[in-house]
N, C-alpha and C. Protein backbone atom coordinates (compact mmCIF):
# COMPACT_ATOMS: atom_id res chain seq x y z
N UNK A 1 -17.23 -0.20 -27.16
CA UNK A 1 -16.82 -1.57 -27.30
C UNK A 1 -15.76 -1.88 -26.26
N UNK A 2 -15.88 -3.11 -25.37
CA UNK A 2 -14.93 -3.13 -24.71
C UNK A 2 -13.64 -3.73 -25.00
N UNK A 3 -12.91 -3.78 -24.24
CA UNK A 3 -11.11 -4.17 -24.88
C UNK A 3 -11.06 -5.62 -24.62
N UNK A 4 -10.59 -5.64 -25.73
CA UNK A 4 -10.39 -7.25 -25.34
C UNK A 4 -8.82 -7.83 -25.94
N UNK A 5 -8.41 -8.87 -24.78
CA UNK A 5 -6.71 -9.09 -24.60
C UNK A 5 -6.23 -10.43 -24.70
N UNK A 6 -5.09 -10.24 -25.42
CA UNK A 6 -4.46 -11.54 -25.59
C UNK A 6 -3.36 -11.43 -24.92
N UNK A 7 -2.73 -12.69 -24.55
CA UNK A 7 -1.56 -13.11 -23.97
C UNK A 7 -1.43 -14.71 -24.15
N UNK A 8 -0.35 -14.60 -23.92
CA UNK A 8 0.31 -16.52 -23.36
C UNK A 8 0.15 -16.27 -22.12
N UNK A 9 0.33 -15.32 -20.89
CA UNK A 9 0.47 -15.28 -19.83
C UNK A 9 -0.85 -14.35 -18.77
N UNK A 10 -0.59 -15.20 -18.03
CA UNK A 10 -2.70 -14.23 -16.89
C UNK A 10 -1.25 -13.11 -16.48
N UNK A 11 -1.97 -11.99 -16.56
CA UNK A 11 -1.40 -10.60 -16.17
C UNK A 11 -2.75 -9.43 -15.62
N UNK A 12 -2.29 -8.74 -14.87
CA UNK A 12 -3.91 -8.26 -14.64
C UNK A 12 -3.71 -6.55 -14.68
N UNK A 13 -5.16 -6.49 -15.18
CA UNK A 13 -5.18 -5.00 -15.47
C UNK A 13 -6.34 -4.24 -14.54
N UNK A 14 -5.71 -3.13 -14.53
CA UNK A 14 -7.21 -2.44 -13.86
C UNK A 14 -7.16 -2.37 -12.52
N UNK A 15 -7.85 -1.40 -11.49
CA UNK A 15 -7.91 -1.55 -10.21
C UNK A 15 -9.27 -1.73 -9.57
N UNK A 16 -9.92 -2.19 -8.45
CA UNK A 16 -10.61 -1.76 -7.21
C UNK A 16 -10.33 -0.50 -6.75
N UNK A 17 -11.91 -0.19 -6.87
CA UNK A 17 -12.22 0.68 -5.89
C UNK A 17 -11.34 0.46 -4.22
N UNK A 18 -11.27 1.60 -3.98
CA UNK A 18 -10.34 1.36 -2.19
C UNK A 18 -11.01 2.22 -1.41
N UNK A 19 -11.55 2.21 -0.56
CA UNK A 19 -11.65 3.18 0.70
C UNK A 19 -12.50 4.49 0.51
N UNK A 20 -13.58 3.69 -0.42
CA UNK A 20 -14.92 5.12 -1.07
C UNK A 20 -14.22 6.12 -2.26
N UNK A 21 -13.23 5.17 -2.56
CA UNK A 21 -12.56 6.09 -4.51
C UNK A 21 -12.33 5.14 -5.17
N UNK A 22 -12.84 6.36 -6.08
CA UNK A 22 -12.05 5.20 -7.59
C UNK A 22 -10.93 5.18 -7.89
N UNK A 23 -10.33 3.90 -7.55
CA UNK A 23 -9.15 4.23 -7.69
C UNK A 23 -8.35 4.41 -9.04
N UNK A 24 -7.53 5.60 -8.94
CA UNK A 24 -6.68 6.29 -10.21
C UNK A 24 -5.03 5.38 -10.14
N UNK A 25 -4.27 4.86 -8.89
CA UNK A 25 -3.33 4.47 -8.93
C UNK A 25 -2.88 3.91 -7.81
N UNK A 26 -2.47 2.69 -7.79
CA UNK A 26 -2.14 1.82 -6.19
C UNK A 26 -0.93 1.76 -6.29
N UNK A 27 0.23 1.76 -5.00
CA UNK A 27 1.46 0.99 -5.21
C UNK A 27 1.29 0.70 -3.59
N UNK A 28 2.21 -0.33 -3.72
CA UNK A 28 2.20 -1.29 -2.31
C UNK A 28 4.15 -1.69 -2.54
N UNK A 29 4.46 -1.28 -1.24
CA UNK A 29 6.43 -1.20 -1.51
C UNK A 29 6.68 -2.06 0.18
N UNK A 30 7.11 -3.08 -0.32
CA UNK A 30 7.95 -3.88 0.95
C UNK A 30 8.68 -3.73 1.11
N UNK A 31 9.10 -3.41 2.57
CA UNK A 31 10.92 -3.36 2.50
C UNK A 31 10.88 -4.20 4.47
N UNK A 32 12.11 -3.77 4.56
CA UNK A 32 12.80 -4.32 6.06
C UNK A 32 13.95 -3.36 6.41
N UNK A 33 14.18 -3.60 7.52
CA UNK A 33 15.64 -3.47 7.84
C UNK A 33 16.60 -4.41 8.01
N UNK A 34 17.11 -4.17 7.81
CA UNK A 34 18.32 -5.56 7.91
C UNK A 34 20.06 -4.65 8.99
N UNK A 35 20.20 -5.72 9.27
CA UNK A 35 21.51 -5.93 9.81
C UNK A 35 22.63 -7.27 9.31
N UNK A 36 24.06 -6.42 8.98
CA UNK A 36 25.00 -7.82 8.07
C UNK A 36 26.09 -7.39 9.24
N UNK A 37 27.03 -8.77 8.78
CA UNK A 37 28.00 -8.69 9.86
C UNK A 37 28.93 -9.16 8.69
N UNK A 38 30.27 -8.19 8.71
CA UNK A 38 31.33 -8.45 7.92
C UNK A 38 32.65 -9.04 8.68
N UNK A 39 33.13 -10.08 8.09
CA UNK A 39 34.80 -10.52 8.34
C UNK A 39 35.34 -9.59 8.29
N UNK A 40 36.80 -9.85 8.72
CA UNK A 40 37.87 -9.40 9.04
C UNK A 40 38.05 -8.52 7.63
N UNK A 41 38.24 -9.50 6.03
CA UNK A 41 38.34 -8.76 5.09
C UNK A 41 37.18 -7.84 4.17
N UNK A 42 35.97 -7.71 4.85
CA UNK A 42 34.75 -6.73 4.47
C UNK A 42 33.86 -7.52 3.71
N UNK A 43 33.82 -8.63 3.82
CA UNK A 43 32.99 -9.56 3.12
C UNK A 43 31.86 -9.43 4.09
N UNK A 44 30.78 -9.88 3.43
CA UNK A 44 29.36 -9.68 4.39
C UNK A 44 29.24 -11.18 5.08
N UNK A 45 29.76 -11.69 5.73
CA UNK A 45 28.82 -13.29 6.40
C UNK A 45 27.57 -13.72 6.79
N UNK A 46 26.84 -12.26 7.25
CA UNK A 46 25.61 -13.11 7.57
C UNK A 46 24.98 -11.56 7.84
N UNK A 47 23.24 -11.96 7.52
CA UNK A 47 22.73 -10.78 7.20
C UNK A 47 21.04 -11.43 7.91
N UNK A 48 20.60 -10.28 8.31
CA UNK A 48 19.54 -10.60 8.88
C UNK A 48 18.36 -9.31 8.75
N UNK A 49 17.38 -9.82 8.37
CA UNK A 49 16.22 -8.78 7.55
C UNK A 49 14.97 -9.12 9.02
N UNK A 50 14.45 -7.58 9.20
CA UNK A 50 13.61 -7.51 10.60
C UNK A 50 12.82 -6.69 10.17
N UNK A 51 12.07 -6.30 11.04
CA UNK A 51 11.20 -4.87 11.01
C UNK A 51 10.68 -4.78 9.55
N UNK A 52 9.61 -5.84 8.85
CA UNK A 52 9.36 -5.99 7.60
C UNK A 52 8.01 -4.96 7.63
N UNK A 53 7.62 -4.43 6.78
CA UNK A 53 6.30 -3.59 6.47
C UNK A 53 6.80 -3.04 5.10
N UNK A 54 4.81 -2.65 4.92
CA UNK A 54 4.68 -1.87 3.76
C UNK A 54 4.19 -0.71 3.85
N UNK A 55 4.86 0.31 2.47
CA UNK A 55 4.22 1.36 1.87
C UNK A 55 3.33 1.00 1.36
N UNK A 56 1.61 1.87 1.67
CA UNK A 56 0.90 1.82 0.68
C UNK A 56 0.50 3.44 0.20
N UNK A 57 0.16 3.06 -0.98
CA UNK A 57 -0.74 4.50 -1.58
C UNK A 57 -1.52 4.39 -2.45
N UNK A 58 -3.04 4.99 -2.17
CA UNK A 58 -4.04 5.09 -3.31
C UNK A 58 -4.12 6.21 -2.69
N UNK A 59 -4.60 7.02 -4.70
CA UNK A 59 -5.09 7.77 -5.25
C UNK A 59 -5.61 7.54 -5.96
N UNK A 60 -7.16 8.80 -5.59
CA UNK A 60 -8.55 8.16 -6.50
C UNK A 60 -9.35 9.31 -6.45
N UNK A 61 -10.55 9.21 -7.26
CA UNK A 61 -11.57 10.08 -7.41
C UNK A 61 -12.55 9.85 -6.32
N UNK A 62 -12.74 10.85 -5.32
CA UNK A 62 -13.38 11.08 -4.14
C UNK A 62 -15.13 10.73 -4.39
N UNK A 63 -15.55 9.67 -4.13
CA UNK A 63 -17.13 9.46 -4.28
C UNK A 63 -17.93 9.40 -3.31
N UNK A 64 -16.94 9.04 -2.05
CA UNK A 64 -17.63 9.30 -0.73
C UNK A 64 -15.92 8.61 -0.04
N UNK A 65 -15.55 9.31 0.82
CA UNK A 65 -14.14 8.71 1.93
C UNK A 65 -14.23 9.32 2.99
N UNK A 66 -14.74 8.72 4.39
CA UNK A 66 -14.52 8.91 5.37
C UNK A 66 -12.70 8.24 6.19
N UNK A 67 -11.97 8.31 5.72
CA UNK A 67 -10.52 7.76 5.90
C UNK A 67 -10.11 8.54 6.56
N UNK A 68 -9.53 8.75 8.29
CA UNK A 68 -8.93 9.74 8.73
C UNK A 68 -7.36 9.07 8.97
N UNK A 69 -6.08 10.18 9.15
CA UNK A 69 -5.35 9.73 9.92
C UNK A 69 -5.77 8.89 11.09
N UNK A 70 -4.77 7.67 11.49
CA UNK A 70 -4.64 7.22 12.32
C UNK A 70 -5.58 5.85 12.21
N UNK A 71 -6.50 6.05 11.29
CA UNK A 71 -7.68 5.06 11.17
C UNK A 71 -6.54 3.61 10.78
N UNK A 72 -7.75 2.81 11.51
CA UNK A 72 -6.79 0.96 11.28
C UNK A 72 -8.13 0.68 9.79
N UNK A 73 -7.18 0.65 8.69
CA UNK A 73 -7.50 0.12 7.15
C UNK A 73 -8.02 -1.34 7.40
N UNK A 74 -9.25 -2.33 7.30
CA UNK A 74 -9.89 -3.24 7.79
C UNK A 74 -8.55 -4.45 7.06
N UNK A 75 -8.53 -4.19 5.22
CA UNK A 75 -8.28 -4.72 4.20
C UNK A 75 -8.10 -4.36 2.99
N UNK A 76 -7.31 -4.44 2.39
CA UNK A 76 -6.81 -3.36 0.84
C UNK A 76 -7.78 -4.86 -0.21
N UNK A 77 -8.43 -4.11 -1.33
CA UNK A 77 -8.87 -4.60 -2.60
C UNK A 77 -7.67 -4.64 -3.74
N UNK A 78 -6.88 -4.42 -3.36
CA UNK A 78 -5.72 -3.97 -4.27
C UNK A 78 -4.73 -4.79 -4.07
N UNK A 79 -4.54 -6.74 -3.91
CA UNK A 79 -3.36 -6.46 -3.17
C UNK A 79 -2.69 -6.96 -4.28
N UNK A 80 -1.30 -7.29 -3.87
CA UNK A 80 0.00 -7.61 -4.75
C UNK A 80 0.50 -8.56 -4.39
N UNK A 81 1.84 -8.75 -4.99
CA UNK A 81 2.62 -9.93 -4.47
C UNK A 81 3.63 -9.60 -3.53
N UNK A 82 3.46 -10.52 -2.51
CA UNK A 82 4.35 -10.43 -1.16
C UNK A 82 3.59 -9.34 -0.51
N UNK A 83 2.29 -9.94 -0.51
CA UNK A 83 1.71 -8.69 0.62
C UNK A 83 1.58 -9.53 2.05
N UNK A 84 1.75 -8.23 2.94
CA UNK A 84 1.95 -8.95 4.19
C UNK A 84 0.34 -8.48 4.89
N UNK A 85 0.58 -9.54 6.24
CA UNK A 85 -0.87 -9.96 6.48
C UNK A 85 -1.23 -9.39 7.82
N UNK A 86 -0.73 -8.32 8.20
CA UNK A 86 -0.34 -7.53 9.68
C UNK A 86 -1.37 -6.42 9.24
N UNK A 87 -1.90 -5.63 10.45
CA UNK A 87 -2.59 -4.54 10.46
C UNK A 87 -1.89 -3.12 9.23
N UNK A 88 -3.10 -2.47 9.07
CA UNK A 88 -2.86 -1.21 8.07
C UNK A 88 -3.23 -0.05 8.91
N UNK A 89 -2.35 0.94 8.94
CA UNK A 89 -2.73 2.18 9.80
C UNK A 89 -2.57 3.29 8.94
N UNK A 90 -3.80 4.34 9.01
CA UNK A 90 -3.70 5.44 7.75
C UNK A 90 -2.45 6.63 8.22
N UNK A 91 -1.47 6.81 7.63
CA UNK A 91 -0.45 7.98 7.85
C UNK A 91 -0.66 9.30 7.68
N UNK A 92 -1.51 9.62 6.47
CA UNK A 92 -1.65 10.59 5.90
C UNK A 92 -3.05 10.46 4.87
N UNK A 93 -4.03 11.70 4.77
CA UNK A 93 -4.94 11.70 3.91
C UNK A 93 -5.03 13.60 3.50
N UNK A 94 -4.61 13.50 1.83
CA UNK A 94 -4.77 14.63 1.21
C UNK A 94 -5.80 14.89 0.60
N UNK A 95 -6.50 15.55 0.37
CA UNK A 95 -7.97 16.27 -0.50
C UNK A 95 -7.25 17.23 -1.20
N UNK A 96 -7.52 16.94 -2.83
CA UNK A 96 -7.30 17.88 -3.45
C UNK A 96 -8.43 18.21 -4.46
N UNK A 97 -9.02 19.98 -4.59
CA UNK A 97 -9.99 19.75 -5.39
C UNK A 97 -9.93 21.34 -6.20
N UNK A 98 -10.15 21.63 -7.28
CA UNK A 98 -10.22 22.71 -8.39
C UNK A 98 -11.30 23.22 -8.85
N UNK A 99 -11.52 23.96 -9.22
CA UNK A 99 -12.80 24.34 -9.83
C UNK A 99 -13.17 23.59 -11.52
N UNK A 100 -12.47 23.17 -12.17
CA UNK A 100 -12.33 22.72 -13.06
C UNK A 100 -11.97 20.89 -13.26
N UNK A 101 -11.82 20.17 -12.17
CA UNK A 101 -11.73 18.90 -11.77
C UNK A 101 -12.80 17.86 -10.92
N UNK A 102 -12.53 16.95 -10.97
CA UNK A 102 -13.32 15.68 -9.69
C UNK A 102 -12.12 16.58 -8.41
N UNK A 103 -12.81 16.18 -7.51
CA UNK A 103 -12.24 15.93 -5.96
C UNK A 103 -11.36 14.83 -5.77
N UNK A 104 -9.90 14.63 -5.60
CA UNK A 104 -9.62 14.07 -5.39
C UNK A 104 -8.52 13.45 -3.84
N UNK A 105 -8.42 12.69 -3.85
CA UNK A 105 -7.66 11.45 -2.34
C UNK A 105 -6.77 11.06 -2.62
N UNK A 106 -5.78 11.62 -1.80
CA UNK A 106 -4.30 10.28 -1.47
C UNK A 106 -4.17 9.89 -0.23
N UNK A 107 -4.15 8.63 0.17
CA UNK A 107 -4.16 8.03 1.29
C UNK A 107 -2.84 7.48 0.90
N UNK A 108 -2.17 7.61 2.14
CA UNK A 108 -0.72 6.95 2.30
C UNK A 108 -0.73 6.39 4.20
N UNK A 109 -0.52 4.79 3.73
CA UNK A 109 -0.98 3.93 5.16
C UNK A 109 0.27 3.03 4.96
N UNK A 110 0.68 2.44 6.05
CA UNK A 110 1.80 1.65 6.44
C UNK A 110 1.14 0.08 7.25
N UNK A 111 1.16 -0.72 6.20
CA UNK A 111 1.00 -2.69 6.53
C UNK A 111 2.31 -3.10 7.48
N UNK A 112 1.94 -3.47 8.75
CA UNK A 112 2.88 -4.39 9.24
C UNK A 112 2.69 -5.74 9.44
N UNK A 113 3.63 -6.32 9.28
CA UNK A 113 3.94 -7.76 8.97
C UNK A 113 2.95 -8.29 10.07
N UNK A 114 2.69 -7.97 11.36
CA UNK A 114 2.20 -8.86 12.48
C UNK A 114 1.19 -7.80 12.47
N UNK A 115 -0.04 -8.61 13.09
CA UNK A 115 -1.42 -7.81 13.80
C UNK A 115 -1.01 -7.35 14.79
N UNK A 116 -1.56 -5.68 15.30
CA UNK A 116 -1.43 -5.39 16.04
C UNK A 116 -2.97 -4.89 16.89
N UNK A 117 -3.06 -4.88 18.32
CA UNK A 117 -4.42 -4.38 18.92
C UNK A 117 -3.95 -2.96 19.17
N UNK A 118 -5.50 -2.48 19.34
CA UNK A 118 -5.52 -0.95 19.86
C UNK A 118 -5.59 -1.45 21.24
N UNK A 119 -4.45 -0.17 21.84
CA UNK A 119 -4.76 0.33 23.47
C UNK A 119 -5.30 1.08 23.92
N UNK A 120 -6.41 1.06 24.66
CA UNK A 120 -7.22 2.29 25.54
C UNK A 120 -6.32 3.10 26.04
């Protein structure tokens, strides 16, 4: 029987598939760097946020993933709020598998704020 949910409020459950897995767990983490400039008495006056991108990570049950380092991610099924709209580049891809388990994937890729092209 399937689940069925109440709320006052739309909240969402569940993930997309990502990148040939099922996905087991997404997080997507924005950050920046910033630079502040303090007065005389250490007060902050003015602050300025740059170099914006994201952490991403799925982990999932391996059904077919051709994902290598370095690969440009087309588009995440997964996204969130305050996702930025700049190219995805894969950082890292782990295979882990047991005799007693599924095969499984962690892909860990980095979203930057602006598109970027490949250079020959």
């Amino acid at each position: 029987m399937a689940a069925k949910f109440f709320s006052t409020q739309t909240t969402e459950f569940g993930m997309t598939d990502e990148a040939g897995l099922m996905v087991q767990s997404f997080s997507y983490d924005v950050s920046s760097d910033k630079a502040e400039v303090m007065d005389i008495t250490g007060d902050i006056v003015q602050t300025h946020r740059f170099n914006k991108k994201a952490s991403i990570s799925i982990e999932g049950l391996a059904s077919s993933s051709d994902v290598e380092v370095g690969d440009e991610m087309t588009s995440i099924a997964n996204t969130a709020m305050g996702q930025l709209g700049g190219t995805i580049l894969v950082d890292s891809v782990v295979v882990s598998k047991s005799s007693d388990g599924f095969a499984k994937v962690k892909i860990a890729a980095t979203q930057y704020d602006l598109s970027l092209n490949a250079q020959a």
